[in-house]
C-alpha atoms as a PDB file:
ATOM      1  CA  UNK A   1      62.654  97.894  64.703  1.00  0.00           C
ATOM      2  CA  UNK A   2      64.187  99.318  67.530  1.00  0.00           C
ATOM      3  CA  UNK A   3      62.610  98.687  70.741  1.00  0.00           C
ATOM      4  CA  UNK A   4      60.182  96.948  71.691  1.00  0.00           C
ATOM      5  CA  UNK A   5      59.235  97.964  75.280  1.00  0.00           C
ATOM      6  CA  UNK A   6      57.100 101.011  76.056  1.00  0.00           C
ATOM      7  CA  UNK A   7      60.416 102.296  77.843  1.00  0.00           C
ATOM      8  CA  UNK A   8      63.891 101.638  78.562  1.00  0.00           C
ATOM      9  CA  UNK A   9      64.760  99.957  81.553  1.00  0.00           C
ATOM     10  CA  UNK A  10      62.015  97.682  81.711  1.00  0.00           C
ATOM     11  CA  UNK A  11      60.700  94.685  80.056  1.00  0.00           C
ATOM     12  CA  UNK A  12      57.041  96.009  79.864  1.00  0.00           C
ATOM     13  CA  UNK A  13      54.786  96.496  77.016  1.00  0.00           C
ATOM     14  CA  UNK A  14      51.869  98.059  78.082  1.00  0.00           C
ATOM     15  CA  UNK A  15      50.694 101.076  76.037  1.00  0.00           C
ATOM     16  CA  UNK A  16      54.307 100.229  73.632  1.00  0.00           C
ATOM     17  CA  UNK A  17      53.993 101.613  69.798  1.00  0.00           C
ATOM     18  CA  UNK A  18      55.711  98.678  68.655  1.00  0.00           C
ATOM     19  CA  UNK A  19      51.988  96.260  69.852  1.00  0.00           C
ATOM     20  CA  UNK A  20      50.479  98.704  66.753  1.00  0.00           C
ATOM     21  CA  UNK A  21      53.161  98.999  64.398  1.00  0.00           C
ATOM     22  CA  UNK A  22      54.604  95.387  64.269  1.00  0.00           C
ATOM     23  CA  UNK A  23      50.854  93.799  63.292  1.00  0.00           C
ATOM     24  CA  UNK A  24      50.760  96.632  60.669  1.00  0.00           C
ATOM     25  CA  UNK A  25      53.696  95.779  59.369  1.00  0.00           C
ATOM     26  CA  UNK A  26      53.706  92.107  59.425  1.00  0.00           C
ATOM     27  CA  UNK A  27      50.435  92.700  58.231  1.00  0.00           C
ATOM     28  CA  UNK A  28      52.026  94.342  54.889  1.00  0.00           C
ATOM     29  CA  UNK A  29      54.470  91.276  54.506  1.00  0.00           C
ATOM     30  CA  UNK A  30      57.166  92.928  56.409  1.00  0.00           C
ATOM     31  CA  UNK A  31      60.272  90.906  57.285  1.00  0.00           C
ATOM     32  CA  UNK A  32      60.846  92.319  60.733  1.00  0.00           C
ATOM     33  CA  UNK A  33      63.958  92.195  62.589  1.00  0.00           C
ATOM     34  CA  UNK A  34      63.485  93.373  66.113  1.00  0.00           C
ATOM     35  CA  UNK A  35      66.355  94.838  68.914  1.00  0.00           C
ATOM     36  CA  UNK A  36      65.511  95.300  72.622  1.00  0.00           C
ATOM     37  CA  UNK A  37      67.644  94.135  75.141  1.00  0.00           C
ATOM     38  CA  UNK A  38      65.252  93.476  77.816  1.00  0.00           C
ATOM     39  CA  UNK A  39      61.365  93.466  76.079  1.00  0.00           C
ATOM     40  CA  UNK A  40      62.385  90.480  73.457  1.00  0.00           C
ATOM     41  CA  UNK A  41      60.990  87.297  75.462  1.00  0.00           C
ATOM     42  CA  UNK A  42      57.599  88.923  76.200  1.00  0.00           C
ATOM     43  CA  UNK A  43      57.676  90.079  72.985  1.00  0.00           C
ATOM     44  CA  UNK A  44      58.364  86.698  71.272  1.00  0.00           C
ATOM     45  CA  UNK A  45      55.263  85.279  73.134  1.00  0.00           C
ATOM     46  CA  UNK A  46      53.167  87.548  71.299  1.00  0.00           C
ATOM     47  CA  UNK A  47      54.948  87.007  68.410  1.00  0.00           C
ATOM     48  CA  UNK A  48      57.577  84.183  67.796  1.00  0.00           C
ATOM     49  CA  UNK A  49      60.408  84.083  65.350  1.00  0.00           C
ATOM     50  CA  UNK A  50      59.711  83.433  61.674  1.00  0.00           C
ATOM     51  CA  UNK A  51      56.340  83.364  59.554  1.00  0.00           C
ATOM     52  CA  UNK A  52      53.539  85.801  60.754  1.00  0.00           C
ATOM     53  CA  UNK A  53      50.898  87.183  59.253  1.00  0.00           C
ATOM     54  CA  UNK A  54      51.900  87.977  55.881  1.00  0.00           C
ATOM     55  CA  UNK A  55      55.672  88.914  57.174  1.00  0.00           C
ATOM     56  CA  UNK A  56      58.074  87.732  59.399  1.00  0.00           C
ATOM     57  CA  UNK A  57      59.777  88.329  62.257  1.00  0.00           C
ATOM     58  CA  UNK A  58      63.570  87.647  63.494  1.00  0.00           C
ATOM     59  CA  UNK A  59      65.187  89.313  66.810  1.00  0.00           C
ATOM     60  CA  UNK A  60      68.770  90.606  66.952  1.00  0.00           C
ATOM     61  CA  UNK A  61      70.907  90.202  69.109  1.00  0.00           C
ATOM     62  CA  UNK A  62      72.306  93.873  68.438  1.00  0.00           C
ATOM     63  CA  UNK A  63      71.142  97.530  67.051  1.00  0.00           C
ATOM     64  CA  UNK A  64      73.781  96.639  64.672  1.00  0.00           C
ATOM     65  CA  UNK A  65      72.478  93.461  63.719  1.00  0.00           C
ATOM     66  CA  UNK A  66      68.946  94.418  63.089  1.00  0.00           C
ATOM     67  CA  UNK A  67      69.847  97.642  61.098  1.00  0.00           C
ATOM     68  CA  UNK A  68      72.069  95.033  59.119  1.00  0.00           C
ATOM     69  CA  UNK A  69      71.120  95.602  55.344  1.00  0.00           C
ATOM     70  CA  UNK A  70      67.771  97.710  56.482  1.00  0.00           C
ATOM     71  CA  UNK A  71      65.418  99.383  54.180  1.00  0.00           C
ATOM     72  CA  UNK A  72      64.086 101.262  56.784  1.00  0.00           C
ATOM     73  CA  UNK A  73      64.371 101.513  61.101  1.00  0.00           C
ATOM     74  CA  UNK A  74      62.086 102.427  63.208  1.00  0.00           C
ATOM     75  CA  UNK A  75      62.852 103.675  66.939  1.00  0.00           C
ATOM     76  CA  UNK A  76      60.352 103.144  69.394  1.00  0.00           C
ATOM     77  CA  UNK A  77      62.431 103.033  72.967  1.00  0.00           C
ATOM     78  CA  UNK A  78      64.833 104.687  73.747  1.00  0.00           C
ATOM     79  CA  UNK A  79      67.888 102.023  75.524  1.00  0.00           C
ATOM     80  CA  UNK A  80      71.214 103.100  75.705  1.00  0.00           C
ATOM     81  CA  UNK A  81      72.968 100.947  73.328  1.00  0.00           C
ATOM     82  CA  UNK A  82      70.556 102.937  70.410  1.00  0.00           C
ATOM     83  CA  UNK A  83      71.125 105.900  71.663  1.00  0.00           C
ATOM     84  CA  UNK A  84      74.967 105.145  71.719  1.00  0.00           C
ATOM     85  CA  UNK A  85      74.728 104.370  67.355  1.00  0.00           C
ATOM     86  CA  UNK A  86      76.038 107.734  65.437  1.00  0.00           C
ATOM     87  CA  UNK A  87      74.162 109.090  62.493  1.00  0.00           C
ATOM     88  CA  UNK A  88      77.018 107.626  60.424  1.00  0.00           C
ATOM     89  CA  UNK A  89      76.346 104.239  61.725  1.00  0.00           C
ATOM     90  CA  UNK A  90      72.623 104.073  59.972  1.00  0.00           C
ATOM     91  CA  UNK A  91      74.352 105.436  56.874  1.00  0.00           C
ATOM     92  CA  UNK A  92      77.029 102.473  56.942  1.00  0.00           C
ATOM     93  CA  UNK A  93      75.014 100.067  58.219  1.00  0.00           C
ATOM     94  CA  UNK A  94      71.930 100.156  56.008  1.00  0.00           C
ATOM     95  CA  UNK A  95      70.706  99.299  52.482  1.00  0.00           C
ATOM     96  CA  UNK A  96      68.522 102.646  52.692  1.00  0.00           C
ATOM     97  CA  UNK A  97      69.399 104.869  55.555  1.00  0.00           C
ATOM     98  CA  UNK A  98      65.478 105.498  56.384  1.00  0.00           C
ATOM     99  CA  UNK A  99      64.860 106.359  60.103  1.00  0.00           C
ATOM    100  CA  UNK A 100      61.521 106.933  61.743  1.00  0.00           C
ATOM    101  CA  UNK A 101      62.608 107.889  65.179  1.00  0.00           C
ATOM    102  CA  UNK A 102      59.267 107.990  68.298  1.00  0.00           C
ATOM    103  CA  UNK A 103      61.875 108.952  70.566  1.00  0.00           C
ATOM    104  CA  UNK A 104      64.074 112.076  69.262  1.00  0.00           C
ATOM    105  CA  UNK A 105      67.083 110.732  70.024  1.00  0.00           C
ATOM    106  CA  UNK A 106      69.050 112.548  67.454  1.00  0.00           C
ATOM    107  CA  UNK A 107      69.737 115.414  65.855  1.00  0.00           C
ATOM    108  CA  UNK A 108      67.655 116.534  62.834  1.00  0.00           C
ATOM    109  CA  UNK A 109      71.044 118.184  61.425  1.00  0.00           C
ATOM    110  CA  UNK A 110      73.367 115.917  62.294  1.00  0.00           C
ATOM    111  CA  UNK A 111      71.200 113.641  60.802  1.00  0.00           C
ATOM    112  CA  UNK A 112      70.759 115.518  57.236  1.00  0.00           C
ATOM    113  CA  UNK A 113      74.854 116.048  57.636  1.00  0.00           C
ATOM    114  CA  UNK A 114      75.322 111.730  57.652  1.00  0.00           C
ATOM    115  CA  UNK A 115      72.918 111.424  54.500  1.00  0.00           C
ATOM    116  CA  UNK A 116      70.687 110.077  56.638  1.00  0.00           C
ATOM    117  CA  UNK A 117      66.676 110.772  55.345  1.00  0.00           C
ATOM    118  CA  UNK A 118      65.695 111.026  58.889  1.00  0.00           C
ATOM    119  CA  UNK A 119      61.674 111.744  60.417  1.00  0.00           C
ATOM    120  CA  UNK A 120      61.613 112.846  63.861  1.00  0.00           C
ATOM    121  CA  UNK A 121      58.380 112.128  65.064  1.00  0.00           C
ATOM    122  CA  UNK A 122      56.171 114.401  67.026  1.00  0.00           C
ATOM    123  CA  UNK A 123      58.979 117.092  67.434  1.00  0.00           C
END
């Protein structure tokens, strides 16, 4: 999961996908890991590192560390060090090189060209 907060530059969650997604998920027995440099302490008091629900949840410290052996990433804000990761880096970086991107940040071809199976939402 990649961001938390409802947008970059801020630490606020108010109206964020990630309040519906990460109970869904946990919800399925998800093992989270969650990246967002600024949202992750408000975030932790709703829910705190390890054992939720039927999942679990860790926070990284990096994209690069929560894409880190990934089945799957989602991207729900926007920050600068995402949007600074190359196509090539999900491809490397992950077991299965899954995106669900909320933000369009990248390139539907340049996407396809890295082998990356990649779902732009709402574009």
């Amino acid at each position: 999961m990649l961001g938390l907060t409802f947008k970059p530059g801020t630490d606020d969650l108010r109206e964020s996908p990630s309040l519906d997604n990460v109970p869904l998920l946990l919800g399925q027995g998800a093992d989270i890991i969650a990246y967002d440099p600024v949202g992750k302490e408000n975030f932790e008091k709703l829910y705190p590192a390890g054992k939720n629900s039927k999942g679990s949840i860790r926070y990284a410290k990096s994209p690069e560390e929560a894409l880190k052996g990934a089945n799957v990433c989602f991207i729900l804000t926007e920050w600068d060090t995402i949007k600074k990761l190359k196509p090539a880096d999900y491809k490397k970086i992950m077991r299965t090189p899954l995106v669900y991107d909320g933000r369009n940040i990248y390139s539907i071809k340049e996407m396809m060209k890295a082998e990356v199976e990649y779902h732009s939402i709402g574009r």
